[in-house]
N, C-alpha and C. Protein backbone atom coordinates (compact mmCIF):
# COMPACT_ATOMS: atom_id res chain seq x y z
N UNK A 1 -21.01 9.35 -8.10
CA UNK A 1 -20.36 8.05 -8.17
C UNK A 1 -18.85 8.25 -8.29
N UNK A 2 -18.07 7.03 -7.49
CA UNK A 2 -16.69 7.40 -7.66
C UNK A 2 -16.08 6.19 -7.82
N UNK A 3 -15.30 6.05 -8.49
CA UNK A 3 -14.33 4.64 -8.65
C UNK A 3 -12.99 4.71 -7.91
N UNK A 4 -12.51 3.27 -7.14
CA UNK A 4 -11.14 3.85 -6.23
C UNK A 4 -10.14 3.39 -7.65
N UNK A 5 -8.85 4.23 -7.89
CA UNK A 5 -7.89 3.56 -8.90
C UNK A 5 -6.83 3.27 -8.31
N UNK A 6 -6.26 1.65 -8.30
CA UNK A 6 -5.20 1.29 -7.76
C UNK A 6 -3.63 0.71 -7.89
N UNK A 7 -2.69 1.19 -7.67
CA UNK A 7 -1.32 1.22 -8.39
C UNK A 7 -0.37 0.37 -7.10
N UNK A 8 0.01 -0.43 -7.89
CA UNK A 8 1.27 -1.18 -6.74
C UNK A 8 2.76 -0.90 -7.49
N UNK A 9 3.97 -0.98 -6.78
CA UNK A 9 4.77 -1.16 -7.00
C UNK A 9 5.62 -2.03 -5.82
N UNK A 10 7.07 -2.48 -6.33
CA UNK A 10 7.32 -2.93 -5.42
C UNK A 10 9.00 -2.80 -5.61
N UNK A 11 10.15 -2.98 -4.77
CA UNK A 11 11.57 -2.86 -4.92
C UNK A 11 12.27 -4.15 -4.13
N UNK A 12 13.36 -4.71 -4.34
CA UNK A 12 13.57 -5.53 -3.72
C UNK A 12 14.87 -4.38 -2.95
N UNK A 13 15.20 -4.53 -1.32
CA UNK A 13 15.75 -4.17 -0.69
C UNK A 13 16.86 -5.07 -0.06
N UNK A 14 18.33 -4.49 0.35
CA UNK A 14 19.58 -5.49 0.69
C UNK A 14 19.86 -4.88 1.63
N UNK A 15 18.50 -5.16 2.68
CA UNK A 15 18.59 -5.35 4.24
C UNK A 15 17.69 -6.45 4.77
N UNK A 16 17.84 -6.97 6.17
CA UNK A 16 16.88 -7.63 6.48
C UNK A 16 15.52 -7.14 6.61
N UNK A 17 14.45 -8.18 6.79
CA UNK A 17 13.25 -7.66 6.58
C UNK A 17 12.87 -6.72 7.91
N UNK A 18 13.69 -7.17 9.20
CA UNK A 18 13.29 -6.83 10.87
C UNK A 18 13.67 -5.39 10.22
N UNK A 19 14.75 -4.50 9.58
CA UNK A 19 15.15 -3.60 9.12
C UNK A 19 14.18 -2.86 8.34
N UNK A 20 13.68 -3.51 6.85
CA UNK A 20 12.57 -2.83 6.17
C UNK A 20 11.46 -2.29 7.45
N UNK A 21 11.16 -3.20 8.22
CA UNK A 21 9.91 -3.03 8.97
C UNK A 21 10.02 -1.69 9.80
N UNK A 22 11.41 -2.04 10.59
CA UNK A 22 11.13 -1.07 11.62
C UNK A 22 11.64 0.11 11.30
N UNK A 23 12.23 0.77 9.56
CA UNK A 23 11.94 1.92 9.66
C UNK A 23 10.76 1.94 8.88
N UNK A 24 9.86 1.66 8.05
CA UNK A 24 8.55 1.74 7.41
C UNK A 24 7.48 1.55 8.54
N UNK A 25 7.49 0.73 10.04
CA UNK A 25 6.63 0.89 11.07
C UNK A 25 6.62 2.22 11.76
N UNK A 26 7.84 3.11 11.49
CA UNK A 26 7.94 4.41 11.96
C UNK A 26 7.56 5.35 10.93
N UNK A 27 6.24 5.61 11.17
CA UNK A 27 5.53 6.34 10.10
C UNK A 27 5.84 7.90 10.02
N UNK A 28 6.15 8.70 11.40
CA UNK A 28 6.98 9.68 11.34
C UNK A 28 8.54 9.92 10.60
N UNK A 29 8.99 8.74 10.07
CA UNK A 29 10.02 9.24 9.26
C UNK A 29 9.68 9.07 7.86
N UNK A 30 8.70 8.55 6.94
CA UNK A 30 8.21 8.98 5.55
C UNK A 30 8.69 9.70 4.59
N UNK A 31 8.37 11.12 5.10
CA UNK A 31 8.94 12.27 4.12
C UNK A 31 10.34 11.43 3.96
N UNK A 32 11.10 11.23 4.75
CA UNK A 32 12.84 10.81 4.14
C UNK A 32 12.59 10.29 2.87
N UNK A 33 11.76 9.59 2.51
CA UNK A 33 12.06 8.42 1.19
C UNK A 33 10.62 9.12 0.30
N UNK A 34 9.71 9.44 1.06
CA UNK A 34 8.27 9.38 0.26
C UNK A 34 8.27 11.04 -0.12
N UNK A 35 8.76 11.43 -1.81
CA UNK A 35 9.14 12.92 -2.14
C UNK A 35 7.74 13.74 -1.89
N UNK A 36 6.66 13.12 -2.14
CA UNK A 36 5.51 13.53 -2.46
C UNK A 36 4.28 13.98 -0.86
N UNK A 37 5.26 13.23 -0.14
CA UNK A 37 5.18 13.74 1.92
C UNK A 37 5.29 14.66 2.45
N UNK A 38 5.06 15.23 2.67
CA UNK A 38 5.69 16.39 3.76
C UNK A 38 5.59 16.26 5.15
N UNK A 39 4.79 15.87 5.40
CA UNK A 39 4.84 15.39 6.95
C UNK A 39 3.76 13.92 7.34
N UNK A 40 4.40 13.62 8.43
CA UNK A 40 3.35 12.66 8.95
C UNK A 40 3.30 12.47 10.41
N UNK A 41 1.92 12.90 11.19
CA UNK A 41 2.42 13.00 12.52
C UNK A 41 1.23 12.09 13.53
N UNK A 42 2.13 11.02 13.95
CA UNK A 42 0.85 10.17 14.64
C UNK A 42 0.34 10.84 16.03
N UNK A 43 -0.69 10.19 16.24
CA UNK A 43 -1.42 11.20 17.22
C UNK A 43 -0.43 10.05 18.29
N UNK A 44 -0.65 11.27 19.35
CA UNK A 44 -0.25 10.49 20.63
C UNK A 44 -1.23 9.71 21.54
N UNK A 45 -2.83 10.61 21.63
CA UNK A 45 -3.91 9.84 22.23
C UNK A 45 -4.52 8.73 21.46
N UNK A 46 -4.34 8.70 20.12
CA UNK A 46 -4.72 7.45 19.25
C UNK A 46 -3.15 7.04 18.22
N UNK A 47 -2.41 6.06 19.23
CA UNK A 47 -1.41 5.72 18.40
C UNK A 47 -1.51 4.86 16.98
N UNK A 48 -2.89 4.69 16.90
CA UNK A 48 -3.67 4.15 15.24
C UNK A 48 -3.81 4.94 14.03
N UNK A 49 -3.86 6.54 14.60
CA UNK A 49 -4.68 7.35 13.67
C UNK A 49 -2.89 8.49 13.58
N UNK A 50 -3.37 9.06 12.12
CA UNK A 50 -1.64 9.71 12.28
C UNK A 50 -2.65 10.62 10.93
N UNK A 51 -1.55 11.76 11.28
CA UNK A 51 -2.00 12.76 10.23
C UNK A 51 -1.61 13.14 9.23
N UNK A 52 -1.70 13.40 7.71
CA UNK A 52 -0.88 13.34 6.72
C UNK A 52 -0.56 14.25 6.02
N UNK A 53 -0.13 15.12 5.19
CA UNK A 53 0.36 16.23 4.59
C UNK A 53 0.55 15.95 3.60
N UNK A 54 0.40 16.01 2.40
CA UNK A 54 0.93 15.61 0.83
C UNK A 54 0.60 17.24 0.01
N UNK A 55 1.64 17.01 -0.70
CA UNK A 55 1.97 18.91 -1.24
C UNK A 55 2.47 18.26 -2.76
N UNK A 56 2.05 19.30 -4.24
CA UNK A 56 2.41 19.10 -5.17
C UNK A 56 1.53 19.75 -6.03
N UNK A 57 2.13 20.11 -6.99
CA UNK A 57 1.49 21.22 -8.19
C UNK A 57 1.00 22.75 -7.54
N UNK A 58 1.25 22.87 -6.55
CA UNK A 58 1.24 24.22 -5.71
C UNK A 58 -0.42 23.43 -5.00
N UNK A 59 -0.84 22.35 -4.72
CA UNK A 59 -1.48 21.85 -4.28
C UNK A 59 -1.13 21.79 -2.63
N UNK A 60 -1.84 21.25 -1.93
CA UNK A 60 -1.72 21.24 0.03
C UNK A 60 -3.24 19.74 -0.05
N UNK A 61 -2.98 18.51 0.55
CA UNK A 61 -3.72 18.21 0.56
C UNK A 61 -3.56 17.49 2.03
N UNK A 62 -4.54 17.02 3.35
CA UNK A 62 -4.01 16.58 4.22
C UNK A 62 -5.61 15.73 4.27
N UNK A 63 -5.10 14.65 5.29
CA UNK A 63 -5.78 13.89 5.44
C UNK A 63 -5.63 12.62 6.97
N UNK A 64 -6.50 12.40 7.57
CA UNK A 64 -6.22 11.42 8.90
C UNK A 64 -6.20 10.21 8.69
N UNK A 65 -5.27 9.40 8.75
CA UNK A 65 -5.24 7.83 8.21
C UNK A 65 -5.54 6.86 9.35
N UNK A 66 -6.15 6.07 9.47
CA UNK A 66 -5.88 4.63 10.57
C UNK A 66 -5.45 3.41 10.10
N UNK A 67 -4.83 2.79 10.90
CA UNK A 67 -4.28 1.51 10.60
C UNK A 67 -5.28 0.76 11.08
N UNK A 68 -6.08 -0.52 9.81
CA UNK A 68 -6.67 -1.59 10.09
C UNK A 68 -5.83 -2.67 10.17
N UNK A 69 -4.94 -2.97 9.86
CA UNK A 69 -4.34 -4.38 9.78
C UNK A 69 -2.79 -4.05 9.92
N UNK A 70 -1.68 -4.78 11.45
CA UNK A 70 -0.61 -4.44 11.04
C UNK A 70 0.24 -6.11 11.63
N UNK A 71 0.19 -6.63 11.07
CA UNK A 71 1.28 -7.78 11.55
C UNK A 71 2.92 -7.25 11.42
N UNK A 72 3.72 -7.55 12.04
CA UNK A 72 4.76 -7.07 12.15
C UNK A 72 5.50 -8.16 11.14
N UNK A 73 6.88 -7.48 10.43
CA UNK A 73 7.23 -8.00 9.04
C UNK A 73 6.70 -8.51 8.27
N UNK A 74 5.54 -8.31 7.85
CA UNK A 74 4.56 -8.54 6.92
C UNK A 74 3.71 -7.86 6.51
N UNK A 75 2.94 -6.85 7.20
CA UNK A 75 1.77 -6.00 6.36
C UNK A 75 1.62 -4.55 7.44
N UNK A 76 1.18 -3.63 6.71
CA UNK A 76 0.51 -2.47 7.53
C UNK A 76 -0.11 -1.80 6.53
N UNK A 77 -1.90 -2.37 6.86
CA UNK A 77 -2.90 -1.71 5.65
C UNK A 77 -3.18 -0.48 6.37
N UNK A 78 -4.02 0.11 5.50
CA UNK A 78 -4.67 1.64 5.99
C UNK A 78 -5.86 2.23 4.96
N UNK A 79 -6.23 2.95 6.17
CA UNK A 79 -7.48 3.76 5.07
C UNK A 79 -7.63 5.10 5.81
N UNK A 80 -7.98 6.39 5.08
CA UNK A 80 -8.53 7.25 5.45
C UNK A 80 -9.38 7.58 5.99
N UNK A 81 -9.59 8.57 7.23
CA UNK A 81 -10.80 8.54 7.94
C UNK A 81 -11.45 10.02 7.74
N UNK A 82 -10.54 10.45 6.80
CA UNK A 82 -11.08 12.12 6.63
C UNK A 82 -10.19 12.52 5.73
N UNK A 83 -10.67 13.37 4.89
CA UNK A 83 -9.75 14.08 4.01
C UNK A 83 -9.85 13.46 2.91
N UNK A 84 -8.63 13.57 2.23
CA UNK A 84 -8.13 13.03 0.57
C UNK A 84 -8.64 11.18 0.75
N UNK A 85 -9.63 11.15 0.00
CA UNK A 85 -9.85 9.39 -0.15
C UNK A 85 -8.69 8.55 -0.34
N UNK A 86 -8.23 8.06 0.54
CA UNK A 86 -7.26 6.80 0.33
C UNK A 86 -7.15 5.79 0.93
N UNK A 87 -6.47 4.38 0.88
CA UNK A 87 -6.33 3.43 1.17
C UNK A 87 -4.81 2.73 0.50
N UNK A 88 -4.60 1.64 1.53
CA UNK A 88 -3.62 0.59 0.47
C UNK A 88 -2.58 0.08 2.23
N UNK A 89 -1.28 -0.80 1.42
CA UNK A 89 -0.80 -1.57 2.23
C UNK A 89 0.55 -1.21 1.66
N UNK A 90 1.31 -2.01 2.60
CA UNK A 90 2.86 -2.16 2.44
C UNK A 90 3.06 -3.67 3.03
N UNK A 91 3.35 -4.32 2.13
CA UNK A 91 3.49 -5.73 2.21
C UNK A 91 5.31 -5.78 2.63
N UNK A 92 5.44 -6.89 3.21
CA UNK A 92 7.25 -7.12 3.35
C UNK A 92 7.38 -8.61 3.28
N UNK A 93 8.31 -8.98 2.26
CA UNK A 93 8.39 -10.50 2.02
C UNK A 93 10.08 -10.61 2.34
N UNK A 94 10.37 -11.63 3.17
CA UNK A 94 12.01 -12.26 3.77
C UNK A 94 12.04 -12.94 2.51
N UNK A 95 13.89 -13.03 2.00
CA UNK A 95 14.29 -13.21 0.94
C UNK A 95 15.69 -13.38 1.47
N UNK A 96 16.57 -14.52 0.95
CA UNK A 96 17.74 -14.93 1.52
C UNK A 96 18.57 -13.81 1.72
N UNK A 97 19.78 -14.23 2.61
CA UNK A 97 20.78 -13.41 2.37
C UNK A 97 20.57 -12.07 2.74
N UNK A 98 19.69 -11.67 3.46
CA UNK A 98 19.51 -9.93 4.33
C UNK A 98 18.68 -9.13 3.44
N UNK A 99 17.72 -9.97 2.74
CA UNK A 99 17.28 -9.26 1.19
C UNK A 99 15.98 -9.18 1.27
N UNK A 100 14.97 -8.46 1.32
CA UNK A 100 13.67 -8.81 1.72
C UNK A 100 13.32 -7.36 0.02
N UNK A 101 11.66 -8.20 0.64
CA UNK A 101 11.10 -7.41 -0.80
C UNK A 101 9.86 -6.33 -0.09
N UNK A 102 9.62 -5.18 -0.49
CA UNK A 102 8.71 -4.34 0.01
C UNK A 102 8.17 -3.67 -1.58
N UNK A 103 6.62 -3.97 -0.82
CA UNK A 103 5.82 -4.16 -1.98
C UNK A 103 4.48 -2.62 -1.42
N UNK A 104 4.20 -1.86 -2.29
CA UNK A 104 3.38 -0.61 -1.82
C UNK A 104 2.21 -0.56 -2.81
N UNK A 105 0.88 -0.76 -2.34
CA UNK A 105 -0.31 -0.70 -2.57
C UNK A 105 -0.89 0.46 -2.66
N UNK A 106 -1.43 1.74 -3.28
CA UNK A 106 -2.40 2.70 -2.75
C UNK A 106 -3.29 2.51 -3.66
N UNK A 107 -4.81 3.29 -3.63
CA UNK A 107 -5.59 3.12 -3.92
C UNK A 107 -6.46 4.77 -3.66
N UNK A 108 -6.92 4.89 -4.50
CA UNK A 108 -7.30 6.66 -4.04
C UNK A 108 -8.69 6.95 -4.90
N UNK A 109 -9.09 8.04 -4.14
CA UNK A 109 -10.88 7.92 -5.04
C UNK A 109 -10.69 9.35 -5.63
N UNK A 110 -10.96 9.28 -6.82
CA UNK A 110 -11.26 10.58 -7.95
C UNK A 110 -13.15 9.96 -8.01
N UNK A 111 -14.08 11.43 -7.73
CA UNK A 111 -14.87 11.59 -7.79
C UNK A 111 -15.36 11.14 -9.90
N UNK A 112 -16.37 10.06 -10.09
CA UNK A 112 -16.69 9.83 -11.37
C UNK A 112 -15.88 9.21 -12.37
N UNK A 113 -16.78 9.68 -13.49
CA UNK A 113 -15.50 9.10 -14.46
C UNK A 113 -14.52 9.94 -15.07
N UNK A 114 -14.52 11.01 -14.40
CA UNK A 114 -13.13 11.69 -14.80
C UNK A 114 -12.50 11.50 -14.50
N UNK A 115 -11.99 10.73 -13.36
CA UNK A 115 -10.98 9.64 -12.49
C UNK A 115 -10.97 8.64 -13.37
N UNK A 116 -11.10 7.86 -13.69
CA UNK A 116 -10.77 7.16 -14.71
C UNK A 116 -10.23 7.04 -16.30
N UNK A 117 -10.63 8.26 -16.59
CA UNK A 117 -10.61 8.88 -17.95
C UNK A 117 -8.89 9.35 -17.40
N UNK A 118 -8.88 10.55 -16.07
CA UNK A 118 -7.37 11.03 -16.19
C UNK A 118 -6.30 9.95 -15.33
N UNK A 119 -6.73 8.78 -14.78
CA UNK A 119 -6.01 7.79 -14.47
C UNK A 119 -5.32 6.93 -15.87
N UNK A 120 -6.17 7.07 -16.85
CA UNK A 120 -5.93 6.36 -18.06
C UNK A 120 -5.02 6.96 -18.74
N UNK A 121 -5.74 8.12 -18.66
CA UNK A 121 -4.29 9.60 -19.51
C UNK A 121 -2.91 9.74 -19.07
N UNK A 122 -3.08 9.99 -17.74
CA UNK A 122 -1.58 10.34 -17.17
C UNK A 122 -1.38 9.88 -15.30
N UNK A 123 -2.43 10.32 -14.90
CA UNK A 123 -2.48 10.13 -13.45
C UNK A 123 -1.81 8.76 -13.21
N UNK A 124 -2.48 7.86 -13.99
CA UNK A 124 -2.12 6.25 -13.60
C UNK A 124 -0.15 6.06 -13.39
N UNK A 125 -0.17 6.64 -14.51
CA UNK A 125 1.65 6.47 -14.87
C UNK A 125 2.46 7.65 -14.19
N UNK A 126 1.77 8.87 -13.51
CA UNK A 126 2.07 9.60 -12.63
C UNK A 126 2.90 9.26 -11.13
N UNK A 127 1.79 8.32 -10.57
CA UNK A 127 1.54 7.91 -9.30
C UNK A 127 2.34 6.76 -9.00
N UNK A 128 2.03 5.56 -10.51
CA UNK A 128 3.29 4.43 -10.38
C UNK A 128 4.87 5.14 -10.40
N UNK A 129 4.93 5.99 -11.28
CA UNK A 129 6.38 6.70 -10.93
C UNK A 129 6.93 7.05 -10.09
N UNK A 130 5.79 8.11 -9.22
CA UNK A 130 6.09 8.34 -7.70
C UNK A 130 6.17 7.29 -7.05
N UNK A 131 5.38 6.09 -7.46
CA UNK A 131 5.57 5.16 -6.05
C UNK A 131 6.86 4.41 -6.41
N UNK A 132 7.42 4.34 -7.90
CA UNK A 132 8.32 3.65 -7.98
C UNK A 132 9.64 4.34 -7.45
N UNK A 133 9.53 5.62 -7.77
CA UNK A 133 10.54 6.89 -6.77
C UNK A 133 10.62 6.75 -5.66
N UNK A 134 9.02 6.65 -4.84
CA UNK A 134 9.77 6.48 -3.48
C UNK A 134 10.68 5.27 -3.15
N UNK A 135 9.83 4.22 -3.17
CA UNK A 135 10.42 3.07 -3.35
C UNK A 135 11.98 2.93 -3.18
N UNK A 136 12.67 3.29 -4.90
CA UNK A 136 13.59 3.17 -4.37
C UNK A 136 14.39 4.04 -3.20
N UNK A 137 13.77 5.20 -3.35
CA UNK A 137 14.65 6.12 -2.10
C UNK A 137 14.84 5.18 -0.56
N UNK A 138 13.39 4.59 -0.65
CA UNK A 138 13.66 3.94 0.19
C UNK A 138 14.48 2.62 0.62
N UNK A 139 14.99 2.20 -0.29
CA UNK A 139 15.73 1.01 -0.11
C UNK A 139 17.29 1.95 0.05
N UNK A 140 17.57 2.94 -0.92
CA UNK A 140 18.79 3.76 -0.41
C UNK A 140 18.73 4.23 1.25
N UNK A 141 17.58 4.25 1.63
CA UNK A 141 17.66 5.07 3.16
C UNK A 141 18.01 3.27 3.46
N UNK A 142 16.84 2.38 3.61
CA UNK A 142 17.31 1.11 4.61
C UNK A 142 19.02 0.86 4.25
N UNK A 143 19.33 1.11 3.39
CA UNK A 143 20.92 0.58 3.05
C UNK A 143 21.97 1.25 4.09
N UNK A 144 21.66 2.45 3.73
CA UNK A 144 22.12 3.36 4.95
C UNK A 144 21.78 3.40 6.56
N UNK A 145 21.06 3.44 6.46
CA UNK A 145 20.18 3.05 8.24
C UNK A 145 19.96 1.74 8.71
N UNK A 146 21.01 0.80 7.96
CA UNK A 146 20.49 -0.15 8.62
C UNK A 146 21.25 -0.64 10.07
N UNK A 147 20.92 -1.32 10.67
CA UNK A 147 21.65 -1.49 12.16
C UNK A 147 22.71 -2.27 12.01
């Protein structure tokens, strides 16, 4: 038995939202903002499915993701189709003045209740950190990159 445990964060960004989107729709540039990335490489015969790399604690973990749901300036969900159990979204909300909000969902499966037990301990406040890290890196990259 496995429970999924799920962490959002979110940053408000001072670019437009067409901006948040279209560098977060380019899933090959990631690693820039996401520390915990190392690579991400979409397939070319399935422009849905992209491949993932995540490295940490002298760890290597990779995994094939697909996109179920992507409306443009607004959402791009996902789930794993192999590898490291995961899921989640990246929401984008327009906000006056060139200011939009980007909001990051994951969701990941630890086998039992030791996933829960070390989500409670440390993992939980681990992962919100990282996501709150990337996060902002990423609003420093849109600031910089924006058009």
């Amino acid at each position: 038995m496995s429970d999924w445990l799920e962490h959002s964060e979110q940053v408000e960004v001072p670019v437009a939202i067409q901006t948040a989107w279209d560098l977060w729709s380019d899933l090959e540039l990631m690693p820039q903002w996401m520390g915990w990335i190392d690579s991400v490489e979409v397939l070319k015969d399935k422009p849905e499915l992209s491949r993932w790399t995540l490295s940490g604690g002298g760890l290597t973990f990779t995994w094939l993701s697909r996109i179920l749901k992507e409306i443009p300036n607004q959402i791009i969900q996902w789930e794993s189709v192999d590898g490291l159990p995961n899921r989640g979204a990246i929401r984008f909300y327009d906000r006056k003045h060139d200011t939009s909000v980007v909001k990051l969902t994951v969701a990941y499966r630890i086998p039992g209740a030791v996933g829960s037990i070390m989500d409670n301990l440390f993992l939980g406040k681990l992962v919100e950190a990282n996501l709150k890290d990337d996060l902002n890196r990423f609003r420093d990259y849109a600031t910089q990159h924006q058009s």
